[in-house]
PDB file of N, CA and C in Angstrom:
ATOM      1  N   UNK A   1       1.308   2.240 -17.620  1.00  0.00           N
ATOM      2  CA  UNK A   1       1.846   3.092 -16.595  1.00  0.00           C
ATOM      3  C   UNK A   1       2.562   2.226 -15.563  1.00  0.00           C
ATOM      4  N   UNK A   2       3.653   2.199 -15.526  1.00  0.00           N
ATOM      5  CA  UNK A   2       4.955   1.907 -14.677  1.00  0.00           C
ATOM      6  C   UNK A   2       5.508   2.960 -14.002  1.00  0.00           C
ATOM      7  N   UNK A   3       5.065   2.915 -12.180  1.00  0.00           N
ATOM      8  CA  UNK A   3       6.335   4.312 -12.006  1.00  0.00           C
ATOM      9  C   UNK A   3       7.020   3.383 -10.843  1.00  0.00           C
ATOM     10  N   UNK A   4       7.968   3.988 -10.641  1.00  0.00           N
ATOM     11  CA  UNK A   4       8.712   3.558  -8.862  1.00  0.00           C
ATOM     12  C   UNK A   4       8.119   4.726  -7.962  1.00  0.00           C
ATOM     13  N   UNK A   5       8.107   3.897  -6.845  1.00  0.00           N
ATOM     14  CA  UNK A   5       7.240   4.791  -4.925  1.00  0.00           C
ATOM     15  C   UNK A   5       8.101   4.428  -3.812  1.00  0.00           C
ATOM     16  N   UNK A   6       8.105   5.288  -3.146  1.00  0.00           N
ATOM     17  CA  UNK A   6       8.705   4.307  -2.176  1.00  0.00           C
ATOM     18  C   UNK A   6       7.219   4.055  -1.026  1.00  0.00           C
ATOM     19  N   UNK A   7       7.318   2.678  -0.666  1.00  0.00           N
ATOM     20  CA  UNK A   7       6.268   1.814   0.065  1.00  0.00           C
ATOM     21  C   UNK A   7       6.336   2.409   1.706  1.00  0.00           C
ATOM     22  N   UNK A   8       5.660   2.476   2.417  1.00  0.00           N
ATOM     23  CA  UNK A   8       5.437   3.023   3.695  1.00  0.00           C
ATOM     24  C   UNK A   8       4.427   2.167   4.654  1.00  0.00           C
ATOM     25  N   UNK A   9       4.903   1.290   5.071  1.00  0.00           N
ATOM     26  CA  UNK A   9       4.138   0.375   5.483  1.00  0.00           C
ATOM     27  C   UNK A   9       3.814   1.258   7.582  1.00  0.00           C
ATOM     28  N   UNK A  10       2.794   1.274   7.996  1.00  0.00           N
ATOM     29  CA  UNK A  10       2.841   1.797   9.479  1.00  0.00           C
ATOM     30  C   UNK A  10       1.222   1.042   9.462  1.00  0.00           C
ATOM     31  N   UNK A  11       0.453   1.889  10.972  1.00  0.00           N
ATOM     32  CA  UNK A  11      -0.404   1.272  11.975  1.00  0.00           C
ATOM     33  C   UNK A  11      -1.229   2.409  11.617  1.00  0.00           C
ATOM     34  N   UNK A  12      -2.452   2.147  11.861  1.00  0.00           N
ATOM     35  CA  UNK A  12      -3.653   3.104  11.301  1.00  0.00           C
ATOM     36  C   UNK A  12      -4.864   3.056  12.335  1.00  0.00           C
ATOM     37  N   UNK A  13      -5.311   4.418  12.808  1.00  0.00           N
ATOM     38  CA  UNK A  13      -6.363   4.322  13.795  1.00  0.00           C
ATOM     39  C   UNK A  13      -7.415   3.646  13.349  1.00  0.00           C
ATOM     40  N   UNK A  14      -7.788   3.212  11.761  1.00  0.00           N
ATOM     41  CA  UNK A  14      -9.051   2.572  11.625  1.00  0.00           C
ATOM     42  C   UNK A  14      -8.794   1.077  12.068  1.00  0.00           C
ATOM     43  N   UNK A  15      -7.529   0.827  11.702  1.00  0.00           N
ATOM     44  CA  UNK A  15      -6.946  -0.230  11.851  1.00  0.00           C
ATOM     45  C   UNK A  15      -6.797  -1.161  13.408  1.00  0.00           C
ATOM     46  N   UNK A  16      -6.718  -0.188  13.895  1.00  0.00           N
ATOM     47  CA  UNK A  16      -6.461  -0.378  15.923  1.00  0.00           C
ATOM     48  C   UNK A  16      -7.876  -0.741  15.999  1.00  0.00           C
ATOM     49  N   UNK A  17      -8.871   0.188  15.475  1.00  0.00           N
ATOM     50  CA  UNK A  17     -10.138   0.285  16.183  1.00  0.00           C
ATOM     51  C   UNK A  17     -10.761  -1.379  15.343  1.00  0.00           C
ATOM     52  N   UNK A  18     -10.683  -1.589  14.239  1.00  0.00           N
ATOM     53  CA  UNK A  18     -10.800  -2.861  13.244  1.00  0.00           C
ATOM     54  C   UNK A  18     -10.320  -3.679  14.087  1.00  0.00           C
ATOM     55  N   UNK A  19      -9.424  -4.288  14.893  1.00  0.00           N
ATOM     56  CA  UNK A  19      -8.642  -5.529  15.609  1.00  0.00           C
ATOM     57  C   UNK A  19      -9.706  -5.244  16.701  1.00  0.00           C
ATOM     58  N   UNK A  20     -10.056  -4.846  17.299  1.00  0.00           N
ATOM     59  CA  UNK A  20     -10.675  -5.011  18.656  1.00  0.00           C
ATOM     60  C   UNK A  20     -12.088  -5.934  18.086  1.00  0.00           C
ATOM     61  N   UNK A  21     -12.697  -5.528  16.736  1.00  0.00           N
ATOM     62  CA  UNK A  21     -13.303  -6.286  16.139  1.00  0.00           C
ATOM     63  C   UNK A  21     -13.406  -7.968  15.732  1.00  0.00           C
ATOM     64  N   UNK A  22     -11.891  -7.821  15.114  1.00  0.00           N
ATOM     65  CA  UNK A  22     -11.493  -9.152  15.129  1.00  0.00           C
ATOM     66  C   UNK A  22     -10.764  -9.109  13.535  1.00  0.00           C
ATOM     67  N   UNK A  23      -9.501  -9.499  13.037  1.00  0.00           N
ATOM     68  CA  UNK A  23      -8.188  -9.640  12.439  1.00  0.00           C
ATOM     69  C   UNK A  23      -8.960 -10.101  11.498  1.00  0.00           C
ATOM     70  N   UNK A  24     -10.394 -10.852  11.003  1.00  0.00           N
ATOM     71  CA  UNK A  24     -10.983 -11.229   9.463  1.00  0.00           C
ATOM     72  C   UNK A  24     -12.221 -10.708   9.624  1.00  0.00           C
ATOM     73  N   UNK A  25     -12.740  -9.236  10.265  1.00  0.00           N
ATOM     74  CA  UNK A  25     -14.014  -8.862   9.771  1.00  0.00           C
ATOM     75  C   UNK A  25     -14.253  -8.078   8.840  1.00  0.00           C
ATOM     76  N   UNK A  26     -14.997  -7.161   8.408  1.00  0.00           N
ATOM     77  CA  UNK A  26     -14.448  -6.019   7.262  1.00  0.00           C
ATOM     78  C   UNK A  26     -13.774  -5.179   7.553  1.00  0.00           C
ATOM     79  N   UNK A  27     -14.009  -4.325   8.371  1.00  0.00           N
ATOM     80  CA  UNK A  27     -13.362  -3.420   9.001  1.00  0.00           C
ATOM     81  C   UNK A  27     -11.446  -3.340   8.708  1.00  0.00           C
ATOM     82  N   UNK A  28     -11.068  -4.421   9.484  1.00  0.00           N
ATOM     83  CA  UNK A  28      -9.666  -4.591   9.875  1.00  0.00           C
ATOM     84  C   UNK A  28      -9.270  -4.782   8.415  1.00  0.00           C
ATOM     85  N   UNK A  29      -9.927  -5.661   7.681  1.00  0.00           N
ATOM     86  CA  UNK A  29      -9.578  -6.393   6.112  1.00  0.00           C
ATOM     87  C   UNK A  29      -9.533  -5.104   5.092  1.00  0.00           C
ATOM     88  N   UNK A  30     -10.719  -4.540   5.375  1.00  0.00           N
ATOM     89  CA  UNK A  30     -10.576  -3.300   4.165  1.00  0.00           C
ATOM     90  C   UNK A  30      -9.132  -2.261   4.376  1.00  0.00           C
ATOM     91  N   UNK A  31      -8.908  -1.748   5.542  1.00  0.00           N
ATOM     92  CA  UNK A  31      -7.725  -1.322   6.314  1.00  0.00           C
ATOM     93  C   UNK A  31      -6.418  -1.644   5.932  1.00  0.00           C
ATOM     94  N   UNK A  32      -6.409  -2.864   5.738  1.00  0.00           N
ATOM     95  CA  UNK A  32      -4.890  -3.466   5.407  1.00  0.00           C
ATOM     96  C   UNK A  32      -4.897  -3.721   4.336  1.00  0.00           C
ATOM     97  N   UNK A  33      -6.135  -3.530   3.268  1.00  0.00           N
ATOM     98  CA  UNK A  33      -6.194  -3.886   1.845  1.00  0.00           C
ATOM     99  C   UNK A  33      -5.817  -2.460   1.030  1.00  0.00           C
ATOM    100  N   UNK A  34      -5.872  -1.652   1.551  1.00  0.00           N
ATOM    101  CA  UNK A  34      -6.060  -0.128   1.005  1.00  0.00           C
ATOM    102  C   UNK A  34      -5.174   0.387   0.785  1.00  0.00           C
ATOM    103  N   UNK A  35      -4.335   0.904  -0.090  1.00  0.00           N
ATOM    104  CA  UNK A  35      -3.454   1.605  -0.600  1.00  0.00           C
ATOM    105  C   UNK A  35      -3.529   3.053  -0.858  1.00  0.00           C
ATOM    106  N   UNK A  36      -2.735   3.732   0.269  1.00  0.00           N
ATOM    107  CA  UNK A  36      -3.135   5.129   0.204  1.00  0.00           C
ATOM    108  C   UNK A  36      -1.754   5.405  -1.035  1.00  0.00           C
ATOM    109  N   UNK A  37      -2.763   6.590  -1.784  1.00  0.00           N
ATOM    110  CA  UNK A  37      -1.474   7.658  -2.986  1.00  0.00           C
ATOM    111  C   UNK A  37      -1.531   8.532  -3.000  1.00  0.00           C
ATOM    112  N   UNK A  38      -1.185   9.878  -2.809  1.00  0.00           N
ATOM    113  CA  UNK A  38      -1.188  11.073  -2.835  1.00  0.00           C
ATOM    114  C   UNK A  38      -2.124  11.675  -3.949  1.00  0.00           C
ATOM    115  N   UNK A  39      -2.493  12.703  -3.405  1.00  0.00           N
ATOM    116  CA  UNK A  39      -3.856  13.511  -4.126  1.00  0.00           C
ATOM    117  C   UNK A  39      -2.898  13.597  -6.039  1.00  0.00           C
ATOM    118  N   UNK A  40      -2.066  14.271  -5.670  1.00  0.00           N
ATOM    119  CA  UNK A  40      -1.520  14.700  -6.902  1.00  0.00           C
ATOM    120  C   UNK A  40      -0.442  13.335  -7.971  1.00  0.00           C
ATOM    121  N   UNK A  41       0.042  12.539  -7.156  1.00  0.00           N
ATOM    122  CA  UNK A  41       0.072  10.929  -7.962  1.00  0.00           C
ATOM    123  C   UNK A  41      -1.137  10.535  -8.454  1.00  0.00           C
ATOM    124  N   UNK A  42      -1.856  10.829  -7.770  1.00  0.00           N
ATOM    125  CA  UNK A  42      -3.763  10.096  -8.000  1.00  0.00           C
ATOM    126  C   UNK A  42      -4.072  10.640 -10.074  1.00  0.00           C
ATOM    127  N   UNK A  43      -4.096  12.157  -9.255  1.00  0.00           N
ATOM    128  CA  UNK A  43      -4.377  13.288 -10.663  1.00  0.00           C
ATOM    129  C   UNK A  43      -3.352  13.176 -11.870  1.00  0.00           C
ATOM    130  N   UNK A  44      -1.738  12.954 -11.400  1.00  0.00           N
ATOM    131  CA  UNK A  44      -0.727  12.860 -12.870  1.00  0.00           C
ATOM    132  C   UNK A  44      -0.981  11.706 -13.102  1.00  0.00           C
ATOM    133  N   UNK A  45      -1.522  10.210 -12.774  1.00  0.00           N
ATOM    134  CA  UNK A  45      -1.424   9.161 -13.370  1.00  0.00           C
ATOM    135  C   UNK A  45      -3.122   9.057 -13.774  1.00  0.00           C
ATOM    136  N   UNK A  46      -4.435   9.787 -13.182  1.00  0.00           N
ATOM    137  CA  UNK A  46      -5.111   9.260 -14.289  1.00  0.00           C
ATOM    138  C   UNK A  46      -5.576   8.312 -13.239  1.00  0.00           C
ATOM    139  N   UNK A  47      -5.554   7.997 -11.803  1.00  0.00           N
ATOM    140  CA  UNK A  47      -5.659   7.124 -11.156  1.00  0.00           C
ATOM    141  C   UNK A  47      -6.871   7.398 -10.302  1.00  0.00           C
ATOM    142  N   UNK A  48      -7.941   6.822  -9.743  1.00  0.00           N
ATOM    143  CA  UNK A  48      -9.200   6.948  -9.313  1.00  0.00           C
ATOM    144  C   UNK A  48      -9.367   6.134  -8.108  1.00  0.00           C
ATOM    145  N   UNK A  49     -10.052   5.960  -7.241  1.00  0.00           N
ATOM    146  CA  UNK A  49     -10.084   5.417  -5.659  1.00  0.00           C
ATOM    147  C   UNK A  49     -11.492   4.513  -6.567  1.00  0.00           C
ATOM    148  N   UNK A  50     -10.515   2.986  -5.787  1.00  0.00           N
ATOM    149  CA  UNK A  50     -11.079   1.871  -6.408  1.00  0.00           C
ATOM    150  C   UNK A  50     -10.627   1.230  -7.881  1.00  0.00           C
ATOM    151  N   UNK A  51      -9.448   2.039  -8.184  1.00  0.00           N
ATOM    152  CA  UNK A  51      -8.303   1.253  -9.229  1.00  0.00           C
ATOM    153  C   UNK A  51      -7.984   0.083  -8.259  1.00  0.00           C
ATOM    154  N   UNK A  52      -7.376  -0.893  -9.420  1.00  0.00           N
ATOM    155  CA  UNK A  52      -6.752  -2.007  -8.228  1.00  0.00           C
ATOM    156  C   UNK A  52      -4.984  -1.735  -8.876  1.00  0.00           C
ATOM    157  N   UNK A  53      -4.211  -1.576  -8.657  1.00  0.00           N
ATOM    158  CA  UNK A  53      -2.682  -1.906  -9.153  1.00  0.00           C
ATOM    159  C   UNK A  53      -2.135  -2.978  -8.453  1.00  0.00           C
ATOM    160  N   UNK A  54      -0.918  -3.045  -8.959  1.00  0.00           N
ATOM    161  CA  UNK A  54       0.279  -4.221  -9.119  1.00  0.00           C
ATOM    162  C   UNK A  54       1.296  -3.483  -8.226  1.00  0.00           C
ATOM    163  N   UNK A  55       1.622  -4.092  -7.268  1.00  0.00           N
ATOM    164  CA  UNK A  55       3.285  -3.649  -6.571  1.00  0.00           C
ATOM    165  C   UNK A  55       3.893  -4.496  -6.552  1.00  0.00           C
ATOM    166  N   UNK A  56       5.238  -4.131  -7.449  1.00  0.00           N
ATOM    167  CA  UNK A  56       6.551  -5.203  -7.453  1.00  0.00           C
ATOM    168  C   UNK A  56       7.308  -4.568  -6.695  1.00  0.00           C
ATOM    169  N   UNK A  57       8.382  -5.906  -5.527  1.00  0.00           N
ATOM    170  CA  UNK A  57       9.563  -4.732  -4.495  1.00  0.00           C
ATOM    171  C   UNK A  57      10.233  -5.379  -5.485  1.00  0.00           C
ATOM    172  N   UNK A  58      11.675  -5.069  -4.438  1.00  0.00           N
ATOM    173  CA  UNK A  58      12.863  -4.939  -4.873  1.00  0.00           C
ATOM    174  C   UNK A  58      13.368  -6.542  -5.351  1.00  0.00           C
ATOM    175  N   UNK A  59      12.702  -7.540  -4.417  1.00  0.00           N
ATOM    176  CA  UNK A  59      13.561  -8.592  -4.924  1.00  0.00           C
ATOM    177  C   UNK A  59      12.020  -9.761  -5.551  1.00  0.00           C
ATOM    178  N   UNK A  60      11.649  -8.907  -6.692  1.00  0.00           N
ATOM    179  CA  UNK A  60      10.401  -9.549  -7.690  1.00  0.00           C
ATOM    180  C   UNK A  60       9.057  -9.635  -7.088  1.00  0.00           C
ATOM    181  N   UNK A  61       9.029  -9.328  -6.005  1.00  0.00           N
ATOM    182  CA  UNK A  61       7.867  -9.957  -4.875  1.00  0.00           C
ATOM    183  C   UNK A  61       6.269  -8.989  -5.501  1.00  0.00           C
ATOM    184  N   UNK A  62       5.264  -9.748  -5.553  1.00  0.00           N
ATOM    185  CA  UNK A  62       3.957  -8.740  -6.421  1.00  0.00           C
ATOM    186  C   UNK A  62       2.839  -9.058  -5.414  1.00  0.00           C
ATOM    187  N   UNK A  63       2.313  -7.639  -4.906  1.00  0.00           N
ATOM    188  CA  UNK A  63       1.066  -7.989  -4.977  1.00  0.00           C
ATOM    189  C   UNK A  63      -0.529  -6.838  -5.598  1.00  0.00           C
ATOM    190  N   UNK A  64      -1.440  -7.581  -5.469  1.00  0.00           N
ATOM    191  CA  UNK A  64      -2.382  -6.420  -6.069  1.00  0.00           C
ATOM    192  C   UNK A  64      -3.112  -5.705  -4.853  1.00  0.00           C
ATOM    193  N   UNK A  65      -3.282  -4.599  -5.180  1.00  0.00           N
ATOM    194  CA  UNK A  65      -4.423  -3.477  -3.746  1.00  0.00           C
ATOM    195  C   UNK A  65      -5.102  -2.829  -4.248  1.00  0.00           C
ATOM    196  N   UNK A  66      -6.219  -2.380  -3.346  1.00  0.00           N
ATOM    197  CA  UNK A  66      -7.042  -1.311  -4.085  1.00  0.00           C
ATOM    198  C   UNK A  66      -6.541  -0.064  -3.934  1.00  0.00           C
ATOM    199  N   UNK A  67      -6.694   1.119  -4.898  1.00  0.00           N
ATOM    200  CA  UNK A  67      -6.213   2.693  -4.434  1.00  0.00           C
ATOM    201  C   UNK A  67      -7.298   3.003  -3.485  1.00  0.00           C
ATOM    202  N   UNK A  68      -7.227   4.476  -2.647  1.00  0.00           N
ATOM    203  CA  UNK A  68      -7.660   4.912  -1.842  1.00  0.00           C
ATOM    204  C   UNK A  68      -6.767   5.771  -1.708  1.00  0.00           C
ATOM    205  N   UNK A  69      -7.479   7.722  -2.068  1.00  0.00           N
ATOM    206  CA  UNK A  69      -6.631   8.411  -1.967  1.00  0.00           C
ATOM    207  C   UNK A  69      -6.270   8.688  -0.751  1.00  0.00           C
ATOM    208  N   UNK A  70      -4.766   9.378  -0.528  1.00  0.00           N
ATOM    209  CA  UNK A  70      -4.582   9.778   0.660  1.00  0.00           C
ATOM    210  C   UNK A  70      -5.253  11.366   0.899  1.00  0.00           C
ATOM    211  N   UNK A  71      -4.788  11.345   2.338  1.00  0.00           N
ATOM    212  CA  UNK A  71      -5.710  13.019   2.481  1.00  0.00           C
ATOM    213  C   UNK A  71      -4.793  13.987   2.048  1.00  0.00           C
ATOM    214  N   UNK A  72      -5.430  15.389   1.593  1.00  0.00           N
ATOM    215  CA  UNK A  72      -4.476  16.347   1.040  1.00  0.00           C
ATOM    216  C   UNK A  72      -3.370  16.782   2.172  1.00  0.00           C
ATOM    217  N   UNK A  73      -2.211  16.510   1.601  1.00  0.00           N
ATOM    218  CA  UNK A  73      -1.230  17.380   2.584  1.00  0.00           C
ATOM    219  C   UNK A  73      -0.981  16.635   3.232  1.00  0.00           C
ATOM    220  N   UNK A  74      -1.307  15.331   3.736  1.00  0.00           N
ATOM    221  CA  UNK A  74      -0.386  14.194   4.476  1.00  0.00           C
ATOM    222  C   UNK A  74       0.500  13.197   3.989  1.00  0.00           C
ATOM    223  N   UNK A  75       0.479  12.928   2.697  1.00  0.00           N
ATOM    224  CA  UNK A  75       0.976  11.942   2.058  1.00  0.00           C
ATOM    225  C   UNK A  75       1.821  12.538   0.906  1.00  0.00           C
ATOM    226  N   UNK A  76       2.696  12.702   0.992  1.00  0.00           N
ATOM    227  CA  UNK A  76       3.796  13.339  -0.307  1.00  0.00           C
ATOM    228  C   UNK A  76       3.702  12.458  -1.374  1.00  0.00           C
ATOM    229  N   UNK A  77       3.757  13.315  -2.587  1.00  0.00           N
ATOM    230  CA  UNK A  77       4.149  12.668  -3.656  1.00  0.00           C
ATOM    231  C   UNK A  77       5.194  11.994  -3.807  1.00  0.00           C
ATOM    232  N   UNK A  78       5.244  10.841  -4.654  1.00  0.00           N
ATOM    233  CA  UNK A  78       6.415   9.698  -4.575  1.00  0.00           C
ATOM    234  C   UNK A  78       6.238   8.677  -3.218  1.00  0.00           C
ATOM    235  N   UNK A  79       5.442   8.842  -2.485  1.00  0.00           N
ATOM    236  CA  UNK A  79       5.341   7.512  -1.447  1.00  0.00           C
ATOM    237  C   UNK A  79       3.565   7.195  -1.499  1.00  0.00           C
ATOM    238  N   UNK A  80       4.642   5.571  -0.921  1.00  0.00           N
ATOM    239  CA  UNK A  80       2.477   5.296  -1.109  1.00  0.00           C
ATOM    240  C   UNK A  80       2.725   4.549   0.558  1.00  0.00           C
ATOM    241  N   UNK A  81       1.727   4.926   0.845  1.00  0.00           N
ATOM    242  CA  UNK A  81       1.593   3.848   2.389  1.00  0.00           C
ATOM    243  C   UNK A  81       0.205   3.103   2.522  1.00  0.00           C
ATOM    244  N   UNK A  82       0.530   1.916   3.095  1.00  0.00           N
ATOM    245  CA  UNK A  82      -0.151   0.832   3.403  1.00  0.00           C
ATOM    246  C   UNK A  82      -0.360   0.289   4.797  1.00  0.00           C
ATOM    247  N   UNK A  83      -1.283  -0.037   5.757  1.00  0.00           N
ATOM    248  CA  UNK A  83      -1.253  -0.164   6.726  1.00  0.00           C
ATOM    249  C   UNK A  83      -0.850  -1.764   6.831  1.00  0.00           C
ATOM    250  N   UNK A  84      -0.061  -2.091   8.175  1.00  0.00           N
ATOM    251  CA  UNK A  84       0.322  -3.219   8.311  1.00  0.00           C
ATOM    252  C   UNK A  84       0.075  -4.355   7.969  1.00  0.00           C
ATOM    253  N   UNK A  85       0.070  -5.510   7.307  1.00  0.00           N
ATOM    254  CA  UNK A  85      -0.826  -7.136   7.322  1.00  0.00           C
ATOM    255  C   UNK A  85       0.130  -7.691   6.297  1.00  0.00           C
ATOM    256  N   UNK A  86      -1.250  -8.406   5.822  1.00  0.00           N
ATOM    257  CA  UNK A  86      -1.022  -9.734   4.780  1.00  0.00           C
ATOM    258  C   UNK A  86       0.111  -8.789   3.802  1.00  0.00           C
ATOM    259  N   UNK A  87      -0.509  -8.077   3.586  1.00  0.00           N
ATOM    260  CA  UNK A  87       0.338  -7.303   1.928  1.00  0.00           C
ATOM    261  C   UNK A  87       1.694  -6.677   2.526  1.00  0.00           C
ATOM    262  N   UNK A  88       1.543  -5.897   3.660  1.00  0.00           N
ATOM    263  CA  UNK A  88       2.884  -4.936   3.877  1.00  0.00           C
ATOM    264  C   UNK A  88       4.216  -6.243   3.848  1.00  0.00           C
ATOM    265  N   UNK A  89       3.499  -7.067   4.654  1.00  0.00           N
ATOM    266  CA  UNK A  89       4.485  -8.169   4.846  1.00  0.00           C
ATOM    267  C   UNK A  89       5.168  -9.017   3.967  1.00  0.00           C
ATOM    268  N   UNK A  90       4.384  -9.000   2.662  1.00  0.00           N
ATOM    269  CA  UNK A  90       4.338 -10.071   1.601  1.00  0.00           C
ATOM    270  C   UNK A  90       5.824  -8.729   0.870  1.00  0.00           C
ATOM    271  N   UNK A  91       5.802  -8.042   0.919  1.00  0.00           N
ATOM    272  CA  UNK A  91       6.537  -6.765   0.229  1.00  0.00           C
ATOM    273  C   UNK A  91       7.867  -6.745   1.223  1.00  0.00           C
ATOM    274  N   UNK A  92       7.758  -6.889   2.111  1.00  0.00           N
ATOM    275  CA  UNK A  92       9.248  -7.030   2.858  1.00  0.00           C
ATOM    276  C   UNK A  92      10.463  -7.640   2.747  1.00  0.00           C
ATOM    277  N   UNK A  93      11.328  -7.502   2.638  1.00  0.00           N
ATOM    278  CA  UNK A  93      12.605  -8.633   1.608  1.00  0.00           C
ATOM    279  C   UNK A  93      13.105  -9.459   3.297  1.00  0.00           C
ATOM    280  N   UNK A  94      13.787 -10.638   3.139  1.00  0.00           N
ATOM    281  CA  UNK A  94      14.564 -11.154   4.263  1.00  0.00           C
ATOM    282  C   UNK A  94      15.176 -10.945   5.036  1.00  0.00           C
ATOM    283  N   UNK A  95      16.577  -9.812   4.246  1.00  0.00           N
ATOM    284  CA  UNK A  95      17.676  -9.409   4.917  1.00  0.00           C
ATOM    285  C   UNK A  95      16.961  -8.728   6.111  1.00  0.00           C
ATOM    286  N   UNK A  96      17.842  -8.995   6.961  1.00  0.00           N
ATOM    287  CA  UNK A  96      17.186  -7.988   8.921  1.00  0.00           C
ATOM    288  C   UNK A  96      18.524  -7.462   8.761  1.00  0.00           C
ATOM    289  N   UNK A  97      19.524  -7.089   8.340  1.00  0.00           N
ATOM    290  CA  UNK A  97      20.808  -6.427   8.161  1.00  0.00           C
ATOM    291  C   UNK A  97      21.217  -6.550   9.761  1.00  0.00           C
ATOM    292  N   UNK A  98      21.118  -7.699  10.448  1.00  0.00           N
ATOM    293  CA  UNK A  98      22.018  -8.065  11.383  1.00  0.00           C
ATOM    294  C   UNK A  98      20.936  -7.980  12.767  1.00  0.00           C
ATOM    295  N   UNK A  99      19.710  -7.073  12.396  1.00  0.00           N
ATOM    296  CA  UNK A  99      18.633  -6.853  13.444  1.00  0.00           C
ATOM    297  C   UNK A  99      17.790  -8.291  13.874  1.00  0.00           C
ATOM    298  N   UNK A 100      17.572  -8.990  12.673  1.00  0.00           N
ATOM    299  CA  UNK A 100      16.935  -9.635  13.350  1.00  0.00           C
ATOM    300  C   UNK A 100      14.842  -9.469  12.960  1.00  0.00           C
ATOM    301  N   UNK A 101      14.994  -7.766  12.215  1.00  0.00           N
ATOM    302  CA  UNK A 101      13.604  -6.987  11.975  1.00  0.00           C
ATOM    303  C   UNK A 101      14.154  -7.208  10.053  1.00  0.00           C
ATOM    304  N   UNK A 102      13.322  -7.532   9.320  1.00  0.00           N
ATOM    305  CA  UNK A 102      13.132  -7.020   8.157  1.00  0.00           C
ATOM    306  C   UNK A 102      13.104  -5.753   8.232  1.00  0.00           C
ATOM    307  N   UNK A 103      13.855  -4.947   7.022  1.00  0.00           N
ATOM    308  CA  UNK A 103      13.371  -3.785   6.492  1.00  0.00           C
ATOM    309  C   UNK A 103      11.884  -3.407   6.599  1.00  0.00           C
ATOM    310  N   UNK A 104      11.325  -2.571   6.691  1.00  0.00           N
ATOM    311  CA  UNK A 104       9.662  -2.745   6.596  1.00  0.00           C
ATOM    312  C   UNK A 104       9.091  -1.261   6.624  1.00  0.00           C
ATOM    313  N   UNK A 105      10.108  -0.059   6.248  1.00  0.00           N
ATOM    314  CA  UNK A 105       9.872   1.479   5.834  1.00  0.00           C
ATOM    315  C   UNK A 105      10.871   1.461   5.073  1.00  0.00           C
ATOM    316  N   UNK A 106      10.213   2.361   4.045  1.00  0.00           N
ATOM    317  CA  UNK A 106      10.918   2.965   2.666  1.00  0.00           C
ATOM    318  C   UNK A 106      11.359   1.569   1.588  1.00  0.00           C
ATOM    319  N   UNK A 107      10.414   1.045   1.494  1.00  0.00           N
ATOM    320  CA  UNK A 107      10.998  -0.273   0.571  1.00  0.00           C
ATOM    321  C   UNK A 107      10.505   0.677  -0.790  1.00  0.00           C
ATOM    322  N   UNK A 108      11.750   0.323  -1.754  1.00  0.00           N
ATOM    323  CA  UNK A 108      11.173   0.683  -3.915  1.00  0.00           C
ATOM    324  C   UNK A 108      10.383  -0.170  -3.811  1.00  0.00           C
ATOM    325  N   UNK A 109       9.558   0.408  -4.562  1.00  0.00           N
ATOM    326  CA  UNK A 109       8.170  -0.593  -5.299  1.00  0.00           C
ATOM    327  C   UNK A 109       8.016   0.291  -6.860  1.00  0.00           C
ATOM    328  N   UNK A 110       7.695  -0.655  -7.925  1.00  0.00           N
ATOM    329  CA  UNK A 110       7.232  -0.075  -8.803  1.00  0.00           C
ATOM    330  C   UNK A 110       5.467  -0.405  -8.932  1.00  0.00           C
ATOM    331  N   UNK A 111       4.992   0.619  -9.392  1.00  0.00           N
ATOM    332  CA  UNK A 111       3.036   0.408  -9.066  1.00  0.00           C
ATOM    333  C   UNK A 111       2.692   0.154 -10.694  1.00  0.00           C
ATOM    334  N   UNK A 112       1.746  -0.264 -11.093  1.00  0.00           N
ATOM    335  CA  UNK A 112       1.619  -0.579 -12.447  1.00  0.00           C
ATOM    336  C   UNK A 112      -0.244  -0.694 -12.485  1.00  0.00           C
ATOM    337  N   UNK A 113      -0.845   0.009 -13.186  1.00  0.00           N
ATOM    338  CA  UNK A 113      -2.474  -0.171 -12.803  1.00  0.00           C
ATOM    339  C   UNK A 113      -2.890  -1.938 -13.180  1.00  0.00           C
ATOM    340  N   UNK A 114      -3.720  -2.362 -13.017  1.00  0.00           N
ATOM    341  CA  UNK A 114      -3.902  -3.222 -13.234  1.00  0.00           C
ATOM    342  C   UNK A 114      -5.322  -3.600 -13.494  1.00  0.00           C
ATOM    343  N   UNK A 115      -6.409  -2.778 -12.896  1.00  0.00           N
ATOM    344  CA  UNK A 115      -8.154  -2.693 -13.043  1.00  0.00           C
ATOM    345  C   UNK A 115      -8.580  -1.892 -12.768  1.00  0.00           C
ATOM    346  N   UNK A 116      -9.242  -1.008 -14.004  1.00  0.00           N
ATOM    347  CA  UNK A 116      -9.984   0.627 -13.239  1.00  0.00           C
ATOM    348  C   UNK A 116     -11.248   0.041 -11.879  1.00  0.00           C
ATOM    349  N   UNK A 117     -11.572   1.013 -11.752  1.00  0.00           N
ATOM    350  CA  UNK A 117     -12.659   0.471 -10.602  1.00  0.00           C
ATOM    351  C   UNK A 117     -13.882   0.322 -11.487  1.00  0.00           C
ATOM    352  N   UNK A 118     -14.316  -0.458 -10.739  1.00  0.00           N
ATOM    353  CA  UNK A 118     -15.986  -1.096 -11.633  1.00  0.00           C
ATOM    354  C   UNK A 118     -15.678  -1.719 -12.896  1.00  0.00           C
ATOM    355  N   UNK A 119     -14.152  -2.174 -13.167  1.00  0.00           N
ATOM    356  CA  UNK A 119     -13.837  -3.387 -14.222  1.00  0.00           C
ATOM    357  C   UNK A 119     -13.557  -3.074 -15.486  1.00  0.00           C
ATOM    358  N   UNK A 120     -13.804  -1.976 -15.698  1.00  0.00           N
ATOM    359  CA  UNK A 120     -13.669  -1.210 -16.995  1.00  0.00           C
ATOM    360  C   UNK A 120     -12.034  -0.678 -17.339  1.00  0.00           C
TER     361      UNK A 120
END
């Protein structure tokens, strides 16, 4: 299973409340590790909370996340969002198209499973 998403990288209240904690405790880490997918991407691919997949962008760049569905009715099918960090960043291409900001909403990604949950 190979599809294209478009990537949605933003800021997350668990996430705010995780930093006051501190940027490597669990909290903040699980937050920025988590890959939200829509209820109904979840159900047509067969996909379960605690899959790990593969995201390739646009210019080869990979990394792996855990799923974590999104909530019903907030997250459209065809986008996946990720809260800010190590990963959103690693997915961002160079060009600042004159800004100065990387691109860093609506990047292609193709998702590819890579480990059901519990290894199987």
């Amino acid at each position: 299973m190979t599809e294209t998403f478009i990537l949605i990288p933003g800021r997350t209240t668990d996430q705010g409340c995780g930093i006051s904690e501190g940027k490597f405790q669990d909290k903040y880490q699980k937050e920025i590790r988590a890959l939200q997918v829509a209820p109904g991407d979840m159900a047509r691919l067969g996909l379960q909370e605690g899959d790990r997949v593969r995201l390739t962008g646009e210019e080869g760049q990979s990394v792996e996340v855990c799923i974590t569905a999104g909530k019903k009715d907030e997250l459209p099918e065809g986008i996946l969002f990720i809260a800010y960090g190590d990963i959103s960043s690693r997915m961002m291409v160079g060009d600042t198209h004159g800004s100065g900001m990387p691109t860093s909403k609506g990047m292609e990604v193709t998702m590819e499973l890579v480990e059901r949950a519990g290894g199987s």
